[in-house]
PDB file of N, CA and C in Angstrom:
ATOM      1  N   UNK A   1      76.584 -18.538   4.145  1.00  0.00           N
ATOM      2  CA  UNK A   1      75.907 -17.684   5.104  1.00  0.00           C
ATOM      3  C   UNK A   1      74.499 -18.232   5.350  1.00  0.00           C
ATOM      4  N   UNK A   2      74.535 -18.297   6.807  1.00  0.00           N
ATOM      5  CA  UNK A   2      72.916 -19.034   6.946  1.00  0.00           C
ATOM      6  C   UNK A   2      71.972 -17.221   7.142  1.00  0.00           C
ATOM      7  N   UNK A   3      70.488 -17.909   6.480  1.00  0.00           N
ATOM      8  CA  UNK A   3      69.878 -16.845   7.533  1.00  0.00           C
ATOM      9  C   UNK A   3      68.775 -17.219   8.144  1.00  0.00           C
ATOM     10  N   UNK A   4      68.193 -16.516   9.439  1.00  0.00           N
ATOM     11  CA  UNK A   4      66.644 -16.952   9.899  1.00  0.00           C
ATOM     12  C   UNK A   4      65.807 -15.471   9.920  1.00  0.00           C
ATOM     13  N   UNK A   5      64.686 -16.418   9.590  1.00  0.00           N
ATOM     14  CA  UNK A   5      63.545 -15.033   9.185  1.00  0.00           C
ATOM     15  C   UNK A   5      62.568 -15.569  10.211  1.00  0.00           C
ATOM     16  N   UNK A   6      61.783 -15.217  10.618  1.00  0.00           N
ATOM     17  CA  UNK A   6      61.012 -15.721  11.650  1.00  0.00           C
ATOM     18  C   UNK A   6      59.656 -14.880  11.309  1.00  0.00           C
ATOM     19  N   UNK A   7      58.278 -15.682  11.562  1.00  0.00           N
ATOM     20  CA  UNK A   7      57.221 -14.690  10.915  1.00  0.00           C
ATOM     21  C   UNK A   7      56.352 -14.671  12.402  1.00  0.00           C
ATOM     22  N   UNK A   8      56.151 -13.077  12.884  1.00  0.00           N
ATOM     23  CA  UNK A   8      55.693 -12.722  13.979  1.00  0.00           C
ATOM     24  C   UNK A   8      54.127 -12.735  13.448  1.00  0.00           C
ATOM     25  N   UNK A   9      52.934 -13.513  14.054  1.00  0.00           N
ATOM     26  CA  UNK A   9      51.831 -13.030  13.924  1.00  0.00           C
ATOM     27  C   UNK A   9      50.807 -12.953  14.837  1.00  0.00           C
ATOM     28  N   UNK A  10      50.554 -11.496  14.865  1.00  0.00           N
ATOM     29  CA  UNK A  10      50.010 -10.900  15.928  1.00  0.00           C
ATOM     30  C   UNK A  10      48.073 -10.705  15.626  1.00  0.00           C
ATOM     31  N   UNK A  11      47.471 -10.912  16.481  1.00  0.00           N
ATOM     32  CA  UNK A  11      45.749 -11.072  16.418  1.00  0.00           C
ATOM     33  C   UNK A  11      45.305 -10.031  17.356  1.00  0.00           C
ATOM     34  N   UNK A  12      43.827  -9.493  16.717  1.00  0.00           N
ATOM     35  CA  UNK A  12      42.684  -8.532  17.222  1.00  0.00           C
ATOM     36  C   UNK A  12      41.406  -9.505  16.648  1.00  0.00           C
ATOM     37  N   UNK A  13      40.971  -9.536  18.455  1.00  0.00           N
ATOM     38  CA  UNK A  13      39.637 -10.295  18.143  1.00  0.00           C
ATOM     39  C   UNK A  13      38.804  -9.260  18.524  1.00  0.00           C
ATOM     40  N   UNK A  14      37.513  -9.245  17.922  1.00  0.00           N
ATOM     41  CA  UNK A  14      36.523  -8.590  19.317  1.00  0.00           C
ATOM     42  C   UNK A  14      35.149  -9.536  19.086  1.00  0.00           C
ATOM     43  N   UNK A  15      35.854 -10.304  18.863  1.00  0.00           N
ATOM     44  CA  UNK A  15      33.788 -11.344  18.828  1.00  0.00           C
ATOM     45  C   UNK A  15      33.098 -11.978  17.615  1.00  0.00           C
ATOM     46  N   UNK A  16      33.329 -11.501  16.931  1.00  0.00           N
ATOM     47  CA  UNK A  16      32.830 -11.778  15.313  1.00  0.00           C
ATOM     48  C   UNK A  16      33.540 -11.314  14.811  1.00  0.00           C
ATOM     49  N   UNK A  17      34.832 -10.442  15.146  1.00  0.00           N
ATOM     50  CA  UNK A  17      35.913 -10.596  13.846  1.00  0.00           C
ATOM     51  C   UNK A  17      37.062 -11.014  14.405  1.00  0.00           C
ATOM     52  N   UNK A  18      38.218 -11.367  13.661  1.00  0.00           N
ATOM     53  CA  UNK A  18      39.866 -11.928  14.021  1.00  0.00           C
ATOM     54  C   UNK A  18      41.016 -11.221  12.716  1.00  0.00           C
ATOM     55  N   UNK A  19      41.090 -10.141  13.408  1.00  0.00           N
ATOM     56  CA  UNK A  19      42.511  -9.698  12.879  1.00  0.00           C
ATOM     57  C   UNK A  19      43.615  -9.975  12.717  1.00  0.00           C
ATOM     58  N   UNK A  20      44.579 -10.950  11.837  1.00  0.00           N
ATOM     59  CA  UNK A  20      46.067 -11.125  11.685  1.00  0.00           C
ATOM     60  C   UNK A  20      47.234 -10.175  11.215  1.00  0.00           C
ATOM     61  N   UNK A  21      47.718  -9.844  11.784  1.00  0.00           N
ATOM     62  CA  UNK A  21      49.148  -9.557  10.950  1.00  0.00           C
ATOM     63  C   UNK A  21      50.373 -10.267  11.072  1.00  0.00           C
ATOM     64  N   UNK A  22      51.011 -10.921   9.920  1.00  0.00           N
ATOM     65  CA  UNK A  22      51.783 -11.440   9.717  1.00  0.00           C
ATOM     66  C   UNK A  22      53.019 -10.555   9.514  1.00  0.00           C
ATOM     67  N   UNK A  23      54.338 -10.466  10.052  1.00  0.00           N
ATOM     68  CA  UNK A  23      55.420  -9.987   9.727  1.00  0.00           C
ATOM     69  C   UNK A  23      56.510 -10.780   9.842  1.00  0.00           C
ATOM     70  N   UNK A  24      57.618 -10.570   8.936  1.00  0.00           N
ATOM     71  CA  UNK A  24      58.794 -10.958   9.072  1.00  0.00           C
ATOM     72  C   UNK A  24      59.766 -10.204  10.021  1.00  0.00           C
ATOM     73  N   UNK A  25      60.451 -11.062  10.741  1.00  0.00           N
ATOM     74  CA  UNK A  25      61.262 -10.540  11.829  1.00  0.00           C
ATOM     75  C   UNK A  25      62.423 -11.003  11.532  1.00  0.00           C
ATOM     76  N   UNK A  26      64.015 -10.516  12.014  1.00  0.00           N
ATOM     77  CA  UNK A  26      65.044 -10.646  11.703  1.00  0.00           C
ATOM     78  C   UNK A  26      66.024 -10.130  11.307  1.00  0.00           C
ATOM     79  N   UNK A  27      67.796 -10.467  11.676  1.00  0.00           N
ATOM     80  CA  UNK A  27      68.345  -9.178  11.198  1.00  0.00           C
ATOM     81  C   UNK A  27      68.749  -8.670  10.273  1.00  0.00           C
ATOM     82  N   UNK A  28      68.106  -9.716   9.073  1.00  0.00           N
ATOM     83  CA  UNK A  28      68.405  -9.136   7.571  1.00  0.00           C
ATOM     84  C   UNK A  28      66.778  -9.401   6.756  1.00  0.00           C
ATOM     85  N   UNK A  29      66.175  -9.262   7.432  1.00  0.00           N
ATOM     86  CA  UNK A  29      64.296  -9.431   6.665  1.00  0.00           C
ATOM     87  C   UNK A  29      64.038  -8.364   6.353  1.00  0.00           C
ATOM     88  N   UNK A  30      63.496  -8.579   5.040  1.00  0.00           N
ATOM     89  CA  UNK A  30      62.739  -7.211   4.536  1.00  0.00           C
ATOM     90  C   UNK A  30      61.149  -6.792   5.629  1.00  0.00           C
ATOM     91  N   UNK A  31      61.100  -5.691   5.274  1.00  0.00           N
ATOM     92  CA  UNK A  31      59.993  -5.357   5.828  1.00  0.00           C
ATOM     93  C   UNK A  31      58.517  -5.520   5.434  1.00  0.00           C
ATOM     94  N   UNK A  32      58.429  -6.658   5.254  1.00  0.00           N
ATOM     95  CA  UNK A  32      56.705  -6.668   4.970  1.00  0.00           C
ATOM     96  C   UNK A  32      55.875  -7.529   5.606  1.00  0.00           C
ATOM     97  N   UNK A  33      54.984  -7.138   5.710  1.00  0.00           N
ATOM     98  CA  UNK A  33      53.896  -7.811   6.310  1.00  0.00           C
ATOM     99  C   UNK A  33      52.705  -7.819   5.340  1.00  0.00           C
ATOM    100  N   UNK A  34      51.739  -8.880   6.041  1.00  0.00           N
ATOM    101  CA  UNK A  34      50.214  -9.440   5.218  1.00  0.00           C
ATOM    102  C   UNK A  34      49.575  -9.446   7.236  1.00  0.00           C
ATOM    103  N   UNK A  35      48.106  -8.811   5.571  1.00  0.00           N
ATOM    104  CA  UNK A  35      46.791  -8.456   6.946  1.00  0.00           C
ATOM    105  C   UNK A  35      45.987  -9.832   6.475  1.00  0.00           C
ATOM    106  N   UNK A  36      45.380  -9.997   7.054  1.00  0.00           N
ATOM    107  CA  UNK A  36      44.212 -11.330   7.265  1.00  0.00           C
ATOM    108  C   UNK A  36      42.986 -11.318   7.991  1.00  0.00           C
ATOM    109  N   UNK A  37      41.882 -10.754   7.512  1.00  0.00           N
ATOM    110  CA  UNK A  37      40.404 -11.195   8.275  1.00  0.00           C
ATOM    111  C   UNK A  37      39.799 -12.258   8.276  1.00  0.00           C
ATOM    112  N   UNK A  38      38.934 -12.581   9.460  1.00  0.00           N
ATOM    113  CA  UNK A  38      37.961 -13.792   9.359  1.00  0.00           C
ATOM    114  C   UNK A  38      36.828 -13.007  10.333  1.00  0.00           C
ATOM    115  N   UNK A  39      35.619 -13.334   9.600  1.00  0.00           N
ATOM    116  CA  UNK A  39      34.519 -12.635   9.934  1.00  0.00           C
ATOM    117  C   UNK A  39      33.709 -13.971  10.512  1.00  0.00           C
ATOM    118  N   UNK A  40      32.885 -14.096  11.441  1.00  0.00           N
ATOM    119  CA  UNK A  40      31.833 -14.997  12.133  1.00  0.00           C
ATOM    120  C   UNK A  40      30.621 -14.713  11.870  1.00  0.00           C
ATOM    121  N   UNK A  41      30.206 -15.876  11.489  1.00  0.00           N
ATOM    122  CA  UNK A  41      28.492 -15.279  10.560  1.00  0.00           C
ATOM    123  C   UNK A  41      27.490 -15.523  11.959  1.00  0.00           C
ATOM    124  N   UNK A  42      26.770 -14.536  12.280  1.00  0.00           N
ATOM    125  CA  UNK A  42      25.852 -14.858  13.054  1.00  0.00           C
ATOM    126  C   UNK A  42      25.416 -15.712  13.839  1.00  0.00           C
ATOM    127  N   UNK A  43      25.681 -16.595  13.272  1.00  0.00           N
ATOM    128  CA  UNK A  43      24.500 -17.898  13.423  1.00  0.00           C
ATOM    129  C   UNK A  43      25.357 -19.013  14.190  1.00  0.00           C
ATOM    130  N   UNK A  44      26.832 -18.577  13.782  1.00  0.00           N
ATOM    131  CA  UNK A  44      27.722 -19.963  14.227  1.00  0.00           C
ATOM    132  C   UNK A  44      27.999 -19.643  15.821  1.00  0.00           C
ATOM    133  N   UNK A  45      28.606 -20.637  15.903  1.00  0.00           N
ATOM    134  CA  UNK A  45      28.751 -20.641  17.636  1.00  0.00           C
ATOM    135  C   UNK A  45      30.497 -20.310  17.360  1.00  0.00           C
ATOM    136  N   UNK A  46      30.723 -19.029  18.339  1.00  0.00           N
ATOM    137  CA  UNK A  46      32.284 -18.589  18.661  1.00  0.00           C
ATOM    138  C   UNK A  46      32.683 -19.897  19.158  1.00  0.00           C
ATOM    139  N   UNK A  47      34.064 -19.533  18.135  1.00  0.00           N
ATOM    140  CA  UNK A  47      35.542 -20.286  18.404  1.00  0.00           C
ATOM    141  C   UNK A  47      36.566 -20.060  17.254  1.00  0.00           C
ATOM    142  N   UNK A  48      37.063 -18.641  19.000  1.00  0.00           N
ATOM    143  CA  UNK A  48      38.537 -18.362  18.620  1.00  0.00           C
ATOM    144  C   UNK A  48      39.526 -19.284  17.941  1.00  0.00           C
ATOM    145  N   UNK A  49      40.003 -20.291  18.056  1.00  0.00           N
ATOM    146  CA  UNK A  49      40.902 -20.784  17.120  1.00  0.00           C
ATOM    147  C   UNK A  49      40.223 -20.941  15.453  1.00  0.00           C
ATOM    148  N   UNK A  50      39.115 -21.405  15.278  1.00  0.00           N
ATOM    149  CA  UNK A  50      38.797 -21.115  13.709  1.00  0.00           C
ATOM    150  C   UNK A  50      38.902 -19.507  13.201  1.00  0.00           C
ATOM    151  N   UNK A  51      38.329 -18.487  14.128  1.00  0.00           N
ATOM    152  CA  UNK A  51      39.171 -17.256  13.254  1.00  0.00           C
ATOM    153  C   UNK A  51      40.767 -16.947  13.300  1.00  0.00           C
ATOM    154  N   UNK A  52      41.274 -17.380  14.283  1.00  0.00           N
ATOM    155  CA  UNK A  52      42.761 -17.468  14.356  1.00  0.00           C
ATOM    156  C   UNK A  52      43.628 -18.160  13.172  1.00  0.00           C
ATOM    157  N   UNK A  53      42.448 -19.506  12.564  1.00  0.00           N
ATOM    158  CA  UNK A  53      43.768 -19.898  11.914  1.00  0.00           C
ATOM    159  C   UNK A  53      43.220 -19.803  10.613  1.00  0.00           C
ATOM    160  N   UNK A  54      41.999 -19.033  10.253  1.00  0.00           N
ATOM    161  CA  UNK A  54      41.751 -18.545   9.063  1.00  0.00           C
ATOM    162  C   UNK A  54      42.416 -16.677   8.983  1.00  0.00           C
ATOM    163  N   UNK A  55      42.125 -16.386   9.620  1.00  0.00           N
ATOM    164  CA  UNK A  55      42.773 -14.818   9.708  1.00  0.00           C
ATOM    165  C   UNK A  55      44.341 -15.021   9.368  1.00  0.00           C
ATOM    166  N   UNK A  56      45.453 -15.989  10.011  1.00  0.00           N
ATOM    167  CA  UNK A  56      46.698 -16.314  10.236  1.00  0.00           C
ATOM    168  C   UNK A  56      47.027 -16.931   8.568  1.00  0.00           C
ATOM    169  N   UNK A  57      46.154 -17.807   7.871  1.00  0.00           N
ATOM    170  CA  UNK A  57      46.328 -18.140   6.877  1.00  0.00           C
ATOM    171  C   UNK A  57      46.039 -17.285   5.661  1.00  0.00           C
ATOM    172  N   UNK A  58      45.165 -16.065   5.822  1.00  0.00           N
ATOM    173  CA  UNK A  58      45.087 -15.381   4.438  1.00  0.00           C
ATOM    174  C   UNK A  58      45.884 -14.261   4.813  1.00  0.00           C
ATOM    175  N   UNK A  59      46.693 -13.655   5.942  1.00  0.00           N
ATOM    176  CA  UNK A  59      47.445 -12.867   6.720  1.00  0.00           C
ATOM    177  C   UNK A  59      48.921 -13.553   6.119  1.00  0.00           C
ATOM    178  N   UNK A  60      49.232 -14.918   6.133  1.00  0.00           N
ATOM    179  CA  UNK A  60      50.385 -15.135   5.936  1.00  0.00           C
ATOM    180  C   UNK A  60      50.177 -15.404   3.710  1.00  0.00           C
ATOM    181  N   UNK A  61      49.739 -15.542   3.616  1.00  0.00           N
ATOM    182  CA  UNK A  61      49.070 -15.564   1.971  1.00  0.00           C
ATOM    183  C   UNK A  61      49.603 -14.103   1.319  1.00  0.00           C
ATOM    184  N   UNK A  62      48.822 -12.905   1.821  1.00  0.00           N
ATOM    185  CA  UNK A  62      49.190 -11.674   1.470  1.00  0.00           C
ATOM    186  C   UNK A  62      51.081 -11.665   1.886  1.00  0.00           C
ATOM    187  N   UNK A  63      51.236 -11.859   2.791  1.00  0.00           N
ATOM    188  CA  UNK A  63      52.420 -11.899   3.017  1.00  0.00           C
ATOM    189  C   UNK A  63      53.748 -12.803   2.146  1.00  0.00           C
ATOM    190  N   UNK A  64      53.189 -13.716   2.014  1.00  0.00           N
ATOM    191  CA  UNK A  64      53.903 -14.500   0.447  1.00  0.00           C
ATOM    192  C   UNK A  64      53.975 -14.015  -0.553  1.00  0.00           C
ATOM    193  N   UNK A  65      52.646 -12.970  -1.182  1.00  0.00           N
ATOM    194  CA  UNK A  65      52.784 -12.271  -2.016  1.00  0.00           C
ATOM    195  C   UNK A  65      53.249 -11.039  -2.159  1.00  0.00           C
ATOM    196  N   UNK A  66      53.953 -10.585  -0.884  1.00  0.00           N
ATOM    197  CA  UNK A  66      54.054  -9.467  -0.935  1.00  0.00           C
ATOM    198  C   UNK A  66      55.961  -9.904  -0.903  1.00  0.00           C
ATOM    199  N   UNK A  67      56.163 -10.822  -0.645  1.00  0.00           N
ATOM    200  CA  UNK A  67      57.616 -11.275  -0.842  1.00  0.00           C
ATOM    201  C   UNK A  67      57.935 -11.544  -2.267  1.00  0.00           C
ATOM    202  N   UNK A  68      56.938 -11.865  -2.954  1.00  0.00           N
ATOM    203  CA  UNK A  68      56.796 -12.521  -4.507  1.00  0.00           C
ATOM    204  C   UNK A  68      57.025 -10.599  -5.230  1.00  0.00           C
ATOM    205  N   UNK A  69      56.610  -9.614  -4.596  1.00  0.00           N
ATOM    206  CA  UNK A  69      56.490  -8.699  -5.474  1.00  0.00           C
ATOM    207  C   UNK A  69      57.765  -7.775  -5.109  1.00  0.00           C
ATOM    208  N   UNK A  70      58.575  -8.164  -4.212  1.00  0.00           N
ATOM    209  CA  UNK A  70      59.238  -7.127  -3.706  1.00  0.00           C
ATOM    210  C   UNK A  70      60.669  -8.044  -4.184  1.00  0.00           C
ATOM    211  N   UNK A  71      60.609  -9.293  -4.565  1.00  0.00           N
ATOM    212  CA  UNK A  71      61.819  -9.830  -4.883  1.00  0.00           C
ATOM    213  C   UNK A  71      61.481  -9.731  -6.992  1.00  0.00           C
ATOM    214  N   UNK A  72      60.446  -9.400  -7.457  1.00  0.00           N
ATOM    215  CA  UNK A  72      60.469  -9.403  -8.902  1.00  0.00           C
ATOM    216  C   UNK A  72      60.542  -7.849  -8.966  1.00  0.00           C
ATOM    217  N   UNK A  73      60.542  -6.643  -8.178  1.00  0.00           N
ATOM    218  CA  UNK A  73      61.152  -5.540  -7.725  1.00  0.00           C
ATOM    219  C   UNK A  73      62.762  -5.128  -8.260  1.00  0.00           C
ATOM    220  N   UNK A  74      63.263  -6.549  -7.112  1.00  0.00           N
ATOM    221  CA  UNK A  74      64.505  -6.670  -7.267  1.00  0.00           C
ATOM    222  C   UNK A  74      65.682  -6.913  -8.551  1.00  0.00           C
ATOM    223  N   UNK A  75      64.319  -7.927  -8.965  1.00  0.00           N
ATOM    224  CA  UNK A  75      65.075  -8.533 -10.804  1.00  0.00           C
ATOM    225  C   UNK A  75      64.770  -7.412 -11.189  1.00  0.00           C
ATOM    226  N   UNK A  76      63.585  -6.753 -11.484  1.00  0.00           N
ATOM    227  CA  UNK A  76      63.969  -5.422 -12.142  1.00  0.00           C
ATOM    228  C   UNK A  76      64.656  -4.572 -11.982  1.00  0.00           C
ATOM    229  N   UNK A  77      65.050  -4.334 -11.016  1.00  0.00           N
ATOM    230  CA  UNK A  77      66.487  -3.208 -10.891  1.00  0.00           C
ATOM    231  C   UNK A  77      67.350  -3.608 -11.540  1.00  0.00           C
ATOM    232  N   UNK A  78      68.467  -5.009 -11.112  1.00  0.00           N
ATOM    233  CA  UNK A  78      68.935  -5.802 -11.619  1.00  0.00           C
ATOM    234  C   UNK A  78      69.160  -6.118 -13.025  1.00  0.00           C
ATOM    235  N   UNK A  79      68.121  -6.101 -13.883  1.00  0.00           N
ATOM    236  CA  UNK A  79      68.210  -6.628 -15.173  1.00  0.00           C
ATOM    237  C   UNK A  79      67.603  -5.475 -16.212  1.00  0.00           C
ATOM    238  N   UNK A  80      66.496  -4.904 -15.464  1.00  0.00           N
ATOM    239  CA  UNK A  80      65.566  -3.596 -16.043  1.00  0.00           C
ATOM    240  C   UNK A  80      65.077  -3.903 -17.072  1.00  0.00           C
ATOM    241  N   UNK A  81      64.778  -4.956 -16.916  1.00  0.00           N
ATOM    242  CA  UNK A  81      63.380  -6.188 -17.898  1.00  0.00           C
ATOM    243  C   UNK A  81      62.618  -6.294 -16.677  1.00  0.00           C
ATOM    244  N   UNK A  82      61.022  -6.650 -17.732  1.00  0.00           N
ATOM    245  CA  UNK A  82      60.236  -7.226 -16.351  1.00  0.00           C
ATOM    246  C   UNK A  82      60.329  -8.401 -16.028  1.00  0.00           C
ATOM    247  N   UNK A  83      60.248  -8.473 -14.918  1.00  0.00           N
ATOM    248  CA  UNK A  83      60.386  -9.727 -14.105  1.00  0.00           C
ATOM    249  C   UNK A  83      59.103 -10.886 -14.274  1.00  0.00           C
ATOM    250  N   UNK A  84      59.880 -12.491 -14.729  1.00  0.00           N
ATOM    251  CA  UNK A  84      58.760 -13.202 -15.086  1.00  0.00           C
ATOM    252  C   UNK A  84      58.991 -13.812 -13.636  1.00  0.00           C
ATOM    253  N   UNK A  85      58.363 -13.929 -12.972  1.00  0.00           N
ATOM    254  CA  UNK A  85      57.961 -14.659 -11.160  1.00  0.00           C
ATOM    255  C   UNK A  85      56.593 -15.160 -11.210  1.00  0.00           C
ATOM    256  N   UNK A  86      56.609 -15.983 -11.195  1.00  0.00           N
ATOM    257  CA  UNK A  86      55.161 -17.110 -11.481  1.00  0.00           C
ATOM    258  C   UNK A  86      55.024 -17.166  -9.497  1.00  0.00           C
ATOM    259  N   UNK A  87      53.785 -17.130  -8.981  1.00  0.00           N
ATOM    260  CA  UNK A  87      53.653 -17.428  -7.845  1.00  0.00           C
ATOM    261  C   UNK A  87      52.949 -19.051  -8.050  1.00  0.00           C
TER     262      UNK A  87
END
């Protein structure tokens, strides 16, 4: 059985900040998503793609970990030991 997961990530800018959310999409994906900020310090000169792909990268980060906790979730049901899952 193949599967595809596809990760939707959606952005809120307003100027000095860049909002990510990362989600998994698909017809057998769990439901989680990772948030991601990137803040612009004063001083620098705007550009949207550096908060885009810092927001997108700690957005998809939380989101790895939130797959890491929901599958050592799983071993615990499963086995009802705790789950050793090294990220």
């Amino acid at each position: 059985m193949t599967q595809h997961w596809n990760i939707d990530l959606s952005f809120d800018e307003d100027g000095t900040r860049t909002a990510c959310t990362a989600s998994l999409k698909g017809p057998n994906a769990p439901g989680v998503e990772g948030k991601g900020i990137a803040r612009r310090s004063p001083g620098d000169t705007p550009d949207a793609k550096i908060g885009e792909e810092l927001a997108a990268a700690r957005a998809c980060s939380k989101l790895a970990h939130e797959l890491v906790d929901r599958a050592a979730a799983d071993v615990e049901g499963h086995t009802h030991k705790p789950a050793d899952i090294a990220m």
